[in-house]
N, C-alpha and C. Protein backbone atom coordinates (compact mmCIF):
# COMPACT_ATOMS: atom_id res chain seq x y z
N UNK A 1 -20.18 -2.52 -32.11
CA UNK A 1 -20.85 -1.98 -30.91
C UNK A 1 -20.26 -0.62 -30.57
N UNK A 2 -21.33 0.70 -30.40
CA UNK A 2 -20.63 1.72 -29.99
C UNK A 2 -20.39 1.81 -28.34
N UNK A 3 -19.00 2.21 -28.85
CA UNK A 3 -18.92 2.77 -26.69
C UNK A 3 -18.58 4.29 -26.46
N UNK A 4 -19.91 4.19 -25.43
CA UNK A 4 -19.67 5.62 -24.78
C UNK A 4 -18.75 6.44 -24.76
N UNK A 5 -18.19 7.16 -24.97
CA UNK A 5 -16.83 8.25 -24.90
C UNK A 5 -17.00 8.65 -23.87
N UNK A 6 -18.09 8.85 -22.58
CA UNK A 6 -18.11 8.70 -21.12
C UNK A 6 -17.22 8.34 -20.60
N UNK A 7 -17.65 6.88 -20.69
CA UNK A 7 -17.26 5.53 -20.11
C UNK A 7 -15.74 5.35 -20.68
N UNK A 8 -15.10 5.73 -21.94
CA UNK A 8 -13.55 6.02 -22.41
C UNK A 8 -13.27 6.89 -21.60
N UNK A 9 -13.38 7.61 -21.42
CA UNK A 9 -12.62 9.00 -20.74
C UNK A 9 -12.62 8.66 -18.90
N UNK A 10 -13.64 7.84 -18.54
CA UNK A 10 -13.73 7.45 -16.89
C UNK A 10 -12.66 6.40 -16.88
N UNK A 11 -12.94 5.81 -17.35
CA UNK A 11 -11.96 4.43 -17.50
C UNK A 11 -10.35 5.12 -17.94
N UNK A 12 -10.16 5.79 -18.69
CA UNK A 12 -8.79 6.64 -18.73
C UNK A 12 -8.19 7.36 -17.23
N UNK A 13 -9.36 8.26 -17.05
CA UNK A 13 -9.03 8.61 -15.64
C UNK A 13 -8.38 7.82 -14.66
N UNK A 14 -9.45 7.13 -14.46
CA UNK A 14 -8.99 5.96 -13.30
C UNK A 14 -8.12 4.85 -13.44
N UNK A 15 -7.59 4.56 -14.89
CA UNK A 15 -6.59 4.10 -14.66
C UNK A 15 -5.27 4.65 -14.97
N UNK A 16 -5.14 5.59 -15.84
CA UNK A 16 -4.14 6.38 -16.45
C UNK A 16 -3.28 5.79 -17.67
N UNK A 17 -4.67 5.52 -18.13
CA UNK A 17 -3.83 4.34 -19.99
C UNK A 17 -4.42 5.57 -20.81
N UNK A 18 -3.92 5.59 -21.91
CA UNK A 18 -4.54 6.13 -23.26
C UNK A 18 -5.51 6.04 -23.74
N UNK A 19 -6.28 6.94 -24.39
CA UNK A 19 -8.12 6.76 -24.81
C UNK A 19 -8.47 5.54 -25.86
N UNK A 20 -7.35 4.95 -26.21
CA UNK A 20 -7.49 3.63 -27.45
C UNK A 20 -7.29 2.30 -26.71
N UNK A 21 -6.16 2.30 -25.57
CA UNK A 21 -6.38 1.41 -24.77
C UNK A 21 -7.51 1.00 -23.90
N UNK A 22 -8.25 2.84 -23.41
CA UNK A 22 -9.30 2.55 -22.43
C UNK A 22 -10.65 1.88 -23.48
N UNK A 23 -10.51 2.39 -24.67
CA UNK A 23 -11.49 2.10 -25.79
C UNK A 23 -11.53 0.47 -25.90
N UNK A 24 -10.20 -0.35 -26.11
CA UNK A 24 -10.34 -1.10 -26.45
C UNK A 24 -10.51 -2.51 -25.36
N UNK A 25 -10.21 -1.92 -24.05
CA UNK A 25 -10.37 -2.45 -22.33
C UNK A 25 -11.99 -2.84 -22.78
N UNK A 26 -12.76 -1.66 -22.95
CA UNK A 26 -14.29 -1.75 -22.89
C UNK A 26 -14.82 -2.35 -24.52
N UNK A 27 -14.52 -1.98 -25.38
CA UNK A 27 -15.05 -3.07 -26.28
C UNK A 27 -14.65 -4.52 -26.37
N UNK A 28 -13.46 -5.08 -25.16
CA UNK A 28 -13.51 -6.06 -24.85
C UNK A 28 -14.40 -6.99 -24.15
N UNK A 29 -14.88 -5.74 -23.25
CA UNK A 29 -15.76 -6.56 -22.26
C UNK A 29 -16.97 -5.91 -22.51
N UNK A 30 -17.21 -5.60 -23.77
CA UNK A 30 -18.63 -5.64 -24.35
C UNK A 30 -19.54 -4.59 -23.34
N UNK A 31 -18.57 -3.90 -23.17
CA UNK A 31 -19.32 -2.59 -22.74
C UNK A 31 -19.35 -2.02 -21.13
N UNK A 32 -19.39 -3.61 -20.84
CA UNK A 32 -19.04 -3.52 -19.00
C UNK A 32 -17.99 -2.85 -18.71
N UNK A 33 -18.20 -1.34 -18.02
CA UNK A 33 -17.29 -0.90 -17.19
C UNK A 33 -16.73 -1.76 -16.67
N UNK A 34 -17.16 -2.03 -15.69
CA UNK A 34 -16.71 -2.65 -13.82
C UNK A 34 -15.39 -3.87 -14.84
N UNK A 35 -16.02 -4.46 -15.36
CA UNK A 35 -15.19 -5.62 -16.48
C UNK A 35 -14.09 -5.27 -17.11
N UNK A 36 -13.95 -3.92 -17.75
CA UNK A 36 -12.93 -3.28 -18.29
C UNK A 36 -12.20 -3.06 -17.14
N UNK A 37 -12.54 -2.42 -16.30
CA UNK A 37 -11.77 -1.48 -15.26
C UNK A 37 -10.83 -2.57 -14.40
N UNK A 38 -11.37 -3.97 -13.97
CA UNK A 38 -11.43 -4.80 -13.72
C UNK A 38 -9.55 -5.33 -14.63
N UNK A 39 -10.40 -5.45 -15.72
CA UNK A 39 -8.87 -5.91 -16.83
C UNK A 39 -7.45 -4.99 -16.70
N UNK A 40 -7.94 -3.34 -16.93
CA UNK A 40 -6.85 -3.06 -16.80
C UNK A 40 -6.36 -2.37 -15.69
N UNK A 41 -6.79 -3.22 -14.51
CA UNK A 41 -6.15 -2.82 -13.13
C UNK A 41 -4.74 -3.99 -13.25
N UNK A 42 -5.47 -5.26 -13.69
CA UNK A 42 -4.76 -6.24 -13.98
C UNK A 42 -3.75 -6.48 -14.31
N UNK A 43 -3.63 -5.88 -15.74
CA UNK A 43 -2.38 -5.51 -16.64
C UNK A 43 -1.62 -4.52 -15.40
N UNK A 44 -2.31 -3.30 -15.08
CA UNK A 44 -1.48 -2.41 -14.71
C UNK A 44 -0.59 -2.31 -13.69
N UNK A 45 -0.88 -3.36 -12.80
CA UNK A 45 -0.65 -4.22 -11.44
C UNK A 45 0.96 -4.93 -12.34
N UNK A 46 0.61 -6.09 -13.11
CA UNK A 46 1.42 -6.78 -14.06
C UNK A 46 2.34 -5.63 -13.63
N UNK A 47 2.49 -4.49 -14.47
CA UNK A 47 3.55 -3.58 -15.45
C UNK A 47 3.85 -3.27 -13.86
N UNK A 48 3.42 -3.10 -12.71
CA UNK A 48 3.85 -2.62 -11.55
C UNK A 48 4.39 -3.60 -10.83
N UNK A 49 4.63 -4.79 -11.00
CA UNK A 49 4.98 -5.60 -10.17
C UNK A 49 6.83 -5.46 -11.06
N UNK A 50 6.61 -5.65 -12.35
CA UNK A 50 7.95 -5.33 -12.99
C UNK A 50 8.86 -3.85 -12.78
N UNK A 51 7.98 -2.94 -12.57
CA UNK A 51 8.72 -1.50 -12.41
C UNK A 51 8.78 -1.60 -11.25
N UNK A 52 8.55 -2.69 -10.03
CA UNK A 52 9.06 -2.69 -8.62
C UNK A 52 10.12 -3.12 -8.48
N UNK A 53 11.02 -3.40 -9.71
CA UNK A 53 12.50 -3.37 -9.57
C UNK A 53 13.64 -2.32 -9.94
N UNK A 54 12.57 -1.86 -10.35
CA UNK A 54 13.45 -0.73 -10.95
C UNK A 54 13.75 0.58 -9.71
N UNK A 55 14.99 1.19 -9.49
CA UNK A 55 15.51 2.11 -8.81
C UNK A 55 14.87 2.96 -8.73
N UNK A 56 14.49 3.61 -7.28
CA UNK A 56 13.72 4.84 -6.96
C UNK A 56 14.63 5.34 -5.87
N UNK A 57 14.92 6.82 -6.45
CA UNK A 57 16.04 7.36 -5.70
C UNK A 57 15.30 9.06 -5.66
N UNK A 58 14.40 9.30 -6.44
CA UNK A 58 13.80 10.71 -6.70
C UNK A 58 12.61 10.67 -5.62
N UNK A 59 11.93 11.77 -5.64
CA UNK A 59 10.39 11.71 -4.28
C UNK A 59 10.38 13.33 -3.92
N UNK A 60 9.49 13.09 -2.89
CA UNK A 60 9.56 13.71 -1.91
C UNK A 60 9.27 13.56 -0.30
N UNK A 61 9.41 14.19 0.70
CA UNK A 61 9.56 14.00 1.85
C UNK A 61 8.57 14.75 2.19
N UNK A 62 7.09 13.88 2.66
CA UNK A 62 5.84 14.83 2.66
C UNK A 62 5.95 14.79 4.31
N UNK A 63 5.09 16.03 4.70
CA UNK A 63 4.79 15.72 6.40
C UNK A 63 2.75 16.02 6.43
N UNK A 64 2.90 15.52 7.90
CA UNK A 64 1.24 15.88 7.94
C UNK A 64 0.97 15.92 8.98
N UNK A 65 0.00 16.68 9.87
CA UNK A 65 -0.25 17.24 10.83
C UNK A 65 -1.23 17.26 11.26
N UNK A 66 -1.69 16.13 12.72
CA UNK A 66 -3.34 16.14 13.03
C UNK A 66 -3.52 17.12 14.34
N UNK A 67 -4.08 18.19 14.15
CA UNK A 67 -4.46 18.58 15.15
C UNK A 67 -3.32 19.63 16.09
N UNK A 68 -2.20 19.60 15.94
CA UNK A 68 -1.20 19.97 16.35
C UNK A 68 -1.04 19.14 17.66
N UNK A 69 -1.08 17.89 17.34
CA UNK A 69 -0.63 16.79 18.47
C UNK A 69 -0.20 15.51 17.61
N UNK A 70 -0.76 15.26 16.76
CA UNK A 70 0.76 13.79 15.62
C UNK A 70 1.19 14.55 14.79
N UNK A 71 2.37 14.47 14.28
CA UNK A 71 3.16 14.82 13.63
C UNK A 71 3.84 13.95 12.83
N UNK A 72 3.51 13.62 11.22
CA UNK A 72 4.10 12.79 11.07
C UNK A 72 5.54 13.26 9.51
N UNK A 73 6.50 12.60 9.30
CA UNK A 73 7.01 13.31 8.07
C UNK A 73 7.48 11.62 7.75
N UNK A 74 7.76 11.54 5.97
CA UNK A 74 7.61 10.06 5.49
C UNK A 74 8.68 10.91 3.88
N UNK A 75 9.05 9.58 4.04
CA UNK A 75 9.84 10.06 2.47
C UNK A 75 9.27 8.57 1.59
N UNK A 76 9.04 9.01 0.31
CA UNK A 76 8.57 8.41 -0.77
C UNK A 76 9.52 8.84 -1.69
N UNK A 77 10.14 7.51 -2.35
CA UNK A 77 10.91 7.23 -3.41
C UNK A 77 9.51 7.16 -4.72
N UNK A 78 10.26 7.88 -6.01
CA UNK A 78 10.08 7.28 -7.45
C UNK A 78 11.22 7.57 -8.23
N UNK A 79 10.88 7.12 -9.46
CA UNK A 79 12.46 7.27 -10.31
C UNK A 79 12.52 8.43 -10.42
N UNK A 80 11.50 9.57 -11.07
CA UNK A 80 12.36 10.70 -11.63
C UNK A 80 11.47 12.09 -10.84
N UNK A 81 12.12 12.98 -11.37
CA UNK A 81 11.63 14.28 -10.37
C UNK A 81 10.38 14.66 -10.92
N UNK A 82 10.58 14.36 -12.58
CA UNK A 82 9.21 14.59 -13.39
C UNK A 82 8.06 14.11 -12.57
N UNK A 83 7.68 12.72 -12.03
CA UNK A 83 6.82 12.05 -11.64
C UNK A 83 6.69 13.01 -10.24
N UNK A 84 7.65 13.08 -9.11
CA UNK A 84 7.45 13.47 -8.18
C UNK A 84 7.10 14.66 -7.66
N UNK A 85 6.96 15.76 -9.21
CA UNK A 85 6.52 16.85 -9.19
C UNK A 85 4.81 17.10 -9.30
N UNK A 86 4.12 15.49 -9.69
CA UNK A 86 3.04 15.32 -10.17
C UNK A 86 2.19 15.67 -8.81
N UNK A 87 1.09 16.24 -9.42
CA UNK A 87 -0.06 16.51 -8.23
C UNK A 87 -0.89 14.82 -7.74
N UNK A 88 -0.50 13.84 -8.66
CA UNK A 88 -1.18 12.62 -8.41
C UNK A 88 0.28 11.90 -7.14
N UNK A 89 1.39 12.41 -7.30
CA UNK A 89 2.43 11.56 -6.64
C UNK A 89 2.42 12.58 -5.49
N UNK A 90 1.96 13.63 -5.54
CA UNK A 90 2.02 14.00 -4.09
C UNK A 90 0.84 14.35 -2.98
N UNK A 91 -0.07 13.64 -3.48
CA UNK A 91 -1.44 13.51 -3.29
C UNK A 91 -1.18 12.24 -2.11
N UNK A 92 -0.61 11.06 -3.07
CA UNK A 92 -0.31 9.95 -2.31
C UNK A 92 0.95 9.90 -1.68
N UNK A 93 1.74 10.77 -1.00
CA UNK A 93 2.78 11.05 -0.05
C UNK A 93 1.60 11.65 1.00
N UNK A 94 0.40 12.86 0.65
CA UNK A 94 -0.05 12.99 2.09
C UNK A 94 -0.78 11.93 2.28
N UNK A 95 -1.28 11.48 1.66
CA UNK A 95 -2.45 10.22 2.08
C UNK A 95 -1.49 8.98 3.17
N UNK A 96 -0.34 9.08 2.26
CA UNK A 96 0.34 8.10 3.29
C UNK A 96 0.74 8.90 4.46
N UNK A 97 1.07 9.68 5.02
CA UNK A 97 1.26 10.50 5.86
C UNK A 97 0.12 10.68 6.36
N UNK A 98 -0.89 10.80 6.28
CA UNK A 98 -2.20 10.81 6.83
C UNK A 98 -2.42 9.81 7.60
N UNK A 99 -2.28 8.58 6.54
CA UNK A 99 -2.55 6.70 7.01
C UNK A 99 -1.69 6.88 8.19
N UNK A 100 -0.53 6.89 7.99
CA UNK A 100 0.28 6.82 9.27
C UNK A 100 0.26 7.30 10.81
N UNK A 101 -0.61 8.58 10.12
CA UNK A 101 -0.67 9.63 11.62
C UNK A 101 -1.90 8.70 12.29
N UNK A 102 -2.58 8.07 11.26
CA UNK A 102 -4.40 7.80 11.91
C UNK A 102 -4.07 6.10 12.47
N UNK A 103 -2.89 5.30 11.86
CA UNK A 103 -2.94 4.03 11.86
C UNK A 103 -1.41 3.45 12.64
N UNK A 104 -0.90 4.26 12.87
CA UNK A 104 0.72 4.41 13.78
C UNK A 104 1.33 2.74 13.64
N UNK A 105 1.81 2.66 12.60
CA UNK A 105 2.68 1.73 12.18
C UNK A 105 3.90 1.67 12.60
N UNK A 106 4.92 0.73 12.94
CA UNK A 106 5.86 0.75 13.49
C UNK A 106 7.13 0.46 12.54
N UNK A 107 7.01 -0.35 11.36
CA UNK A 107 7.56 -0.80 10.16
C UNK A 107 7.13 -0.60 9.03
N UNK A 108 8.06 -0.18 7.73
CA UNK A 108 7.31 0.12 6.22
C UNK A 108 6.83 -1.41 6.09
N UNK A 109 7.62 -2.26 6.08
CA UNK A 109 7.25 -3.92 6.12
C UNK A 109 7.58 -4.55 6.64
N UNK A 110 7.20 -6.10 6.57
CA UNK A 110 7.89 -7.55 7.60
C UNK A 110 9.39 -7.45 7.17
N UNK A 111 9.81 -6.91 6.06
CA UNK A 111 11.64 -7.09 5.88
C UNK A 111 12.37 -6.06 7.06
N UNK A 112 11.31 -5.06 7.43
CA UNK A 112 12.27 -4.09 8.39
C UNK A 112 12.00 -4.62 9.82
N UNK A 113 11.00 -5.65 10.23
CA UNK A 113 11.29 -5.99 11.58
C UNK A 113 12.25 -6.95 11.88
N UNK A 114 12.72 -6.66 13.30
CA UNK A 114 14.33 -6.86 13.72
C UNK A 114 14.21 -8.53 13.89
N UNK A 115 14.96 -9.41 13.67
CA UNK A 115 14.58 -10.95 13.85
C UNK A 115 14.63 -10.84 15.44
N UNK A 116 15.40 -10.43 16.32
CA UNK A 116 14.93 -10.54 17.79
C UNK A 116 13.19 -10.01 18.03
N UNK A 117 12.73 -8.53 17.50
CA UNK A 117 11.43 -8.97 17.18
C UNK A 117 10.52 -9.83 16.88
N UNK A 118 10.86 -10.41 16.31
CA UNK A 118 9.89 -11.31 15.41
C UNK A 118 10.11 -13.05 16.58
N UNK A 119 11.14 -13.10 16.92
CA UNK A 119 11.31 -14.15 17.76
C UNK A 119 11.07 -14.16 19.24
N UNK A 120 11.04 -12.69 19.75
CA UNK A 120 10.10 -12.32 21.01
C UNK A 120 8.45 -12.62 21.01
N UNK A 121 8.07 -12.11 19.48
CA UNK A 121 6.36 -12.09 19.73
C UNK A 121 6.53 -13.67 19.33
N UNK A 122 7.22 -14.51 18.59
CA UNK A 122 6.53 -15.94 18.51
C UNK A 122 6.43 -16.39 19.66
N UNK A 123 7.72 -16.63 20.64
CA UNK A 123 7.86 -16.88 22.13
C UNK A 123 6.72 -16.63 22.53
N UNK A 124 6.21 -15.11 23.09
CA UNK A 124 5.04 -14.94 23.81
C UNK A 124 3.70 -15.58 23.42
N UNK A 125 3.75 -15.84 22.04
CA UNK A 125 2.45 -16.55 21.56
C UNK A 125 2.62 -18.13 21.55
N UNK A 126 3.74 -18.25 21.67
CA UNK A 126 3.63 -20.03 21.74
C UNK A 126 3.49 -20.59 23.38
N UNK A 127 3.97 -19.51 23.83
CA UNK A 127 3.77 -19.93 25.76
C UNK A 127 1.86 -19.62 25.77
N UNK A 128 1.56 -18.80 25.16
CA UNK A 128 -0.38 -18.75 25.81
C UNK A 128 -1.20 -19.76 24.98
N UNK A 129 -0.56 -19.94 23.86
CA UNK A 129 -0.89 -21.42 23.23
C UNK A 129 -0.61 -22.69 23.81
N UNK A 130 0.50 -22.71 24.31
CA UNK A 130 0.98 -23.96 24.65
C UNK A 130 -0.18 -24.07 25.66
N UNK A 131 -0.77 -23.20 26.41
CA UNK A 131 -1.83 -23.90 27.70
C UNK A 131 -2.88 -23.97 27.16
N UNK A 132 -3.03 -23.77 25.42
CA UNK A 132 -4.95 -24.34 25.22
C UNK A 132 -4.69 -25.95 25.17
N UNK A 133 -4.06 -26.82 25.67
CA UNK A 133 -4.37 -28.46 25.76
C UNK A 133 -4.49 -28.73 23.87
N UNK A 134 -3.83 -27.79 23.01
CA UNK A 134 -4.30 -28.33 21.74
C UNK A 134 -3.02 -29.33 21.38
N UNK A 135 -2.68 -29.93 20.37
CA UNK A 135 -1.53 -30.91 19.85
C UNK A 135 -0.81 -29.77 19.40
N UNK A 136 0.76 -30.06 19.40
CA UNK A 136 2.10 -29.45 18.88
C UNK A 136 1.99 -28.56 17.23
N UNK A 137 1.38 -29.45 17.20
CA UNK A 137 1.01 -28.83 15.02
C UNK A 137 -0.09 -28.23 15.39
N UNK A 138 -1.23 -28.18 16.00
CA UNK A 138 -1.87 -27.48 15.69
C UNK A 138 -1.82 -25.83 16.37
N UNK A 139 -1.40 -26.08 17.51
CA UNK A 139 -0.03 -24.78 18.39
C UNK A 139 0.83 -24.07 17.61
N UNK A 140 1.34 -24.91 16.55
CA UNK A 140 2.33 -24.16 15.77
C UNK A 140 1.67 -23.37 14.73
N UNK A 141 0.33 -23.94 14.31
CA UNK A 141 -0.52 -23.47 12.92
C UNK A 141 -0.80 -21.74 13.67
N UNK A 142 -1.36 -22.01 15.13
CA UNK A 142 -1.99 -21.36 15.61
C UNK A 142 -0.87 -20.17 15.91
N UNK A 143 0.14 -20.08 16.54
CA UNK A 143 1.04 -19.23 16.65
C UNK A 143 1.35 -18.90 14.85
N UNK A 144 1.66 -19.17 14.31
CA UNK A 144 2.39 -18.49 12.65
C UNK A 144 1.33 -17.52 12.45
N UNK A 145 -0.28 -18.08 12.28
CA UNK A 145 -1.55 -16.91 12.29
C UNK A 145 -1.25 -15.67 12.90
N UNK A 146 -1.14 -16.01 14.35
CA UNK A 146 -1.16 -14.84 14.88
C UNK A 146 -0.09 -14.13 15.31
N UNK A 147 1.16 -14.74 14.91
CA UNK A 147 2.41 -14.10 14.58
C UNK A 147 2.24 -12.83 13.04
N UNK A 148 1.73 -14.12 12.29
CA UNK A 148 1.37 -13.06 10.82
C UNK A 148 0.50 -11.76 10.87
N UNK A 149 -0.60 -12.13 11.95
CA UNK A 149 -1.92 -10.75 11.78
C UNK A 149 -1.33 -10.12 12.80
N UNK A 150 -0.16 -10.32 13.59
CA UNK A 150 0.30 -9.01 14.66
C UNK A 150 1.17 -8.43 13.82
N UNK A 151 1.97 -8.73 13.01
CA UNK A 151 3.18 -7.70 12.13
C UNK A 151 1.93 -7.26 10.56
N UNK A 152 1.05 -7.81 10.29
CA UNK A 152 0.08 -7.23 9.52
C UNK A 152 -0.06 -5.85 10.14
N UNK A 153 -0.55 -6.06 11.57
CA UNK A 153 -1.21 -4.92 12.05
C UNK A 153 0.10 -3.64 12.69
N UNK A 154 1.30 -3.97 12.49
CA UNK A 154 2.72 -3.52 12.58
C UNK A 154 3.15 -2.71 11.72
N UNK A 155 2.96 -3.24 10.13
CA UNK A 155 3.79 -2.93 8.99
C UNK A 155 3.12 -1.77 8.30
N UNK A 156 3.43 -1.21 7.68
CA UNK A 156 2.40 -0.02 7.10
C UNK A 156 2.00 -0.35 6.02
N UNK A 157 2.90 -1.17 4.89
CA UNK A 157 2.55 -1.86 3.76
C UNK A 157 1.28 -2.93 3.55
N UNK A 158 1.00 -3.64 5.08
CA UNK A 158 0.20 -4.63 5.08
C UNK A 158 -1.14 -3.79 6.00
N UNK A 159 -1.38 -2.74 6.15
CA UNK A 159 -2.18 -2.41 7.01
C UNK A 159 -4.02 -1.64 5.84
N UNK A 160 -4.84 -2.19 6.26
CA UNK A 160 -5.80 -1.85 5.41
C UNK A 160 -5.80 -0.19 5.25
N UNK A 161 -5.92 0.36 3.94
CA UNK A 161 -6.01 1.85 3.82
C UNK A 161 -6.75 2.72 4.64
N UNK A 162 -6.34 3.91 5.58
CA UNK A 162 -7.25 4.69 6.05
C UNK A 162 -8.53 4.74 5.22
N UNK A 163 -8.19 5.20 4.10
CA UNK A 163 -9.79 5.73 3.07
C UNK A 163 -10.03 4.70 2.48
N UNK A 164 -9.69 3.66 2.34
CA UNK A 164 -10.18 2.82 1.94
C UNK A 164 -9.43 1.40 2.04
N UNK A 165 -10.36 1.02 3.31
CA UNK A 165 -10.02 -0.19 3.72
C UNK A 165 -10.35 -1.54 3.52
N UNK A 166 -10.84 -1.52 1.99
CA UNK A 166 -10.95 -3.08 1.37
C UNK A 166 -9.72 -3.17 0.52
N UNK A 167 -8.55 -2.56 0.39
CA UNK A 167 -7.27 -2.05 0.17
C UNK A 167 -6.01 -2.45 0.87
N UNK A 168 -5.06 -2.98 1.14
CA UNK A 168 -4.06 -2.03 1.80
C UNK A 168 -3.51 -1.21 1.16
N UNK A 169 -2.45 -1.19 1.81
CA UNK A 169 -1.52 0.37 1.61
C UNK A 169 -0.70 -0.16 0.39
N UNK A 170 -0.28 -1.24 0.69
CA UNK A 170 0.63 -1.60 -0.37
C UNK A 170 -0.15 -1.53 -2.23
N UNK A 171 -1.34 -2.20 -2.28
CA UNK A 171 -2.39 -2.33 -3.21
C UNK A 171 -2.43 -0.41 -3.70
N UNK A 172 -3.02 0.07 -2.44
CA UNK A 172 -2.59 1.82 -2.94
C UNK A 172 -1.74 2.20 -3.60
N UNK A 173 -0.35 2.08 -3.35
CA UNK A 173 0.68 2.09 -3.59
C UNK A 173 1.08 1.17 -5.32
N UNK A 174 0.67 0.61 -4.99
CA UNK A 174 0.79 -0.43 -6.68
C UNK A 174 -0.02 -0.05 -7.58
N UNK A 175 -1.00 0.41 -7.31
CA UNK A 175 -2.02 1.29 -7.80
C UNK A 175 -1.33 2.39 -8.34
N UNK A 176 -0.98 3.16 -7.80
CA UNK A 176 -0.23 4.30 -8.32
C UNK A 176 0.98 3.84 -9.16
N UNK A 177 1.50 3.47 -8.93
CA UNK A 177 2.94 2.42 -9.98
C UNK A 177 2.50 2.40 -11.30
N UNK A 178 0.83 1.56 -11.15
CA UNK A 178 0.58 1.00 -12.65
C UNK A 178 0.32 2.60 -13.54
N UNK A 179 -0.52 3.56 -12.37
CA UNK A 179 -0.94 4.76 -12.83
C UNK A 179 0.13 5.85 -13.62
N UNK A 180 1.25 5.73 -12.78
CA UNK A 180 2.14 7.02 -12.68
C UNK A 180 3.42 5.96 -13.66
N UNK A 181 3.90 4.99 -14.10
CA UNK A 181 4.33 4.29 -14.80
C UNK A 181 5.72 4.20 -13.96
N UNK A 182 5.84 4.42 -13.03
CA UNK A 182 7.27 4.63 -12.06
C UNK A 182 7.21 3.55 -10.94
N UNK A 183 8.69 2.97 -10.96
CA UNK A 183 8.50 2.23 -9.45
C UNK A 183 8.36 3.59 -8.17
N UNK A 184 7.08 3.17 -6.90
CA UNK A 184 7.09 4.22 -6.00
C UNK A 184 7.60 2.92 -4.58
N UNK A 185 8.53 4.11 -3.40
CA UNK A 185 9.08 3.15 -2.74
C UNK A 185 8.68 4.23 -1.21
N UNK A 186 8.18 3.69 -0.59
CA UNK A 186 8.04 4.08 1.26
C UNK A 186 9.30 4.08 1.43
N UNK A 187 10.01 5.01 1.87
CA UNK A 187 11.83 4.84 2.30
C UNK A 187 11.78 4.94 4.22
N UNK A 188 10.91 5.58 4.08
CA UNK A 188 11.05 5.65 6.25
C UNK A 188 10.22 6.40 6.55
N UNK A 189 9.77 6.89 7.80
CA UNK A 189 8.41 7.41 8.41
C UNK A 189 9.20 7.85 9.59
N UNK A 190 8.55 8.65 10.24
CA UNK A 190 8.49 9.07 11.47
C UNK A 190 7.42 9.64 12.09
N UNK A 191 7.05 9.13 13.12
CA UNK A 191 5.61 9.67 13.86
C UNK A 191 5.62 9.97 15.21
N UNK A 192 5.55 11.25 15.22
CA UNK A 192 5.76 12.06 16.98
C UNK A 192 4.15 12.44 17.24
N UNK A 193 4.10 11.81 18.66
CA UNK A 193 2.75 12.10 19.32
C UNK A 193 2.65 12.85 20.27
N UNK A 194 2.24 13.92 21.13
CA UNK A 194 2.27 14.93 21.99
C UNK A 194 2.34 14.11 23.17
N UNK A 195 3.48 13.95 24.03
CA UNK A 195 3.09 13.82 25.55
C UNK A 195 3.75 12.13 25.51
N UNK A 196 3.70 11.59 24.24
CA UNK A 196 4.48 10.03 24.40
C UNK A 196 5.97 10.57 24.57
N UNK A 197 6.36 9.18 25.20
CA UNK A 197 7.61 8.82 24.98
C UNK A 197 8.20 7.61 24.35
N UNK A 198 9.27 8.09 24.21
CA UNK A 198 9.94 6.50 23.80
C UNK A 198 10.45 5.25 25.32
């Protein structure tokens, strides 16, 4: 079966494998893009879940600026300077800097909120539960939910992508890993708004 050299070269793009790998993604799946693309997000995810152990100490420290009223600056870890010199790795330092200014996250993830945090918001949610008249277990089911979708909506890692929000950030982020072949790491954020305080 012949395949398109199109459809090789799109499928290369978008995932960032070699033209024999993207070749052989699609004569797997008998021609189906969406099917190929599909496979080697898969793999590439795989190879990114393993290079998420690996040390990221290189980056850069992007900032971004809405309007001249948020202000945000974010440092992004990868391993080497090579990668972090890339127009694809610093594409996704403003995007995250963007996400942040538009989506004001308070944590990179659930590991950076403080356990007195996390044991304040259960408290408050188990006292407005406790008065729906429901049973003890099902109070408790009901608080962990909405303990979980309030630090969802907290963390920056768990928060659906500005540009694309059938995504999160983290999925973005792993995305680029499988792409750029480097572990990439959110190291800290900061976001100043005109006229707030702390």
């Amino acid at each position: 079966m012949g395949i398109d050299i199109g459809l090789v070269k799109r499928l290369k793009d978008l995932t960032g494998v070699g033209l024999t790998d993207a070749k052989a993604a699609l004569e797997e799946a008998q021609g189906d893009f969406d099917k190929a693309l599909e496979a080697m997000r898969k793999k590439g995810l795989t190879k990114a879940e393993k290079r998420g152990e690996r040390e990221a100490r290189s980056g850069i420290v992007g900032t971004y600026n809405h309007d001249h009223r948020i202000g945000v600056v974010v440092e992004v870890n990868c391993e080497t300077d090579f990668v972090a010199r890339t127009e694809m790795f610093t594409t996704l330092v403003k995007d995250l800097a963007m996400h942040i200014a538009a989506s004001n996250p308070e944590y990179v993830s659930v590991d950076q909120v403080p356990p007195e945090a996390q044991r304040q918001v259960k408290k408050e949610f188990t006292e407005k539960a406790a008065t729906s008249g429901k049973s003890a277990d099902i109070v408790a089911k009901m608080v962990e939910g909405q303990v979980r979708q309030y630090f969802t909506e907290k963390c920056l890692l768990d928060q659906p992508f500005v540009k694309e929000p059938t995504q999160t950030v983290e999925a973005y982020i792993k995305d680029h890993i499988a792409r750029l072949g480097e572990n990439i790491v959110v190291r800290r954020f900061a976001r100043l708004a005109l006229g707030e305080v702390d």
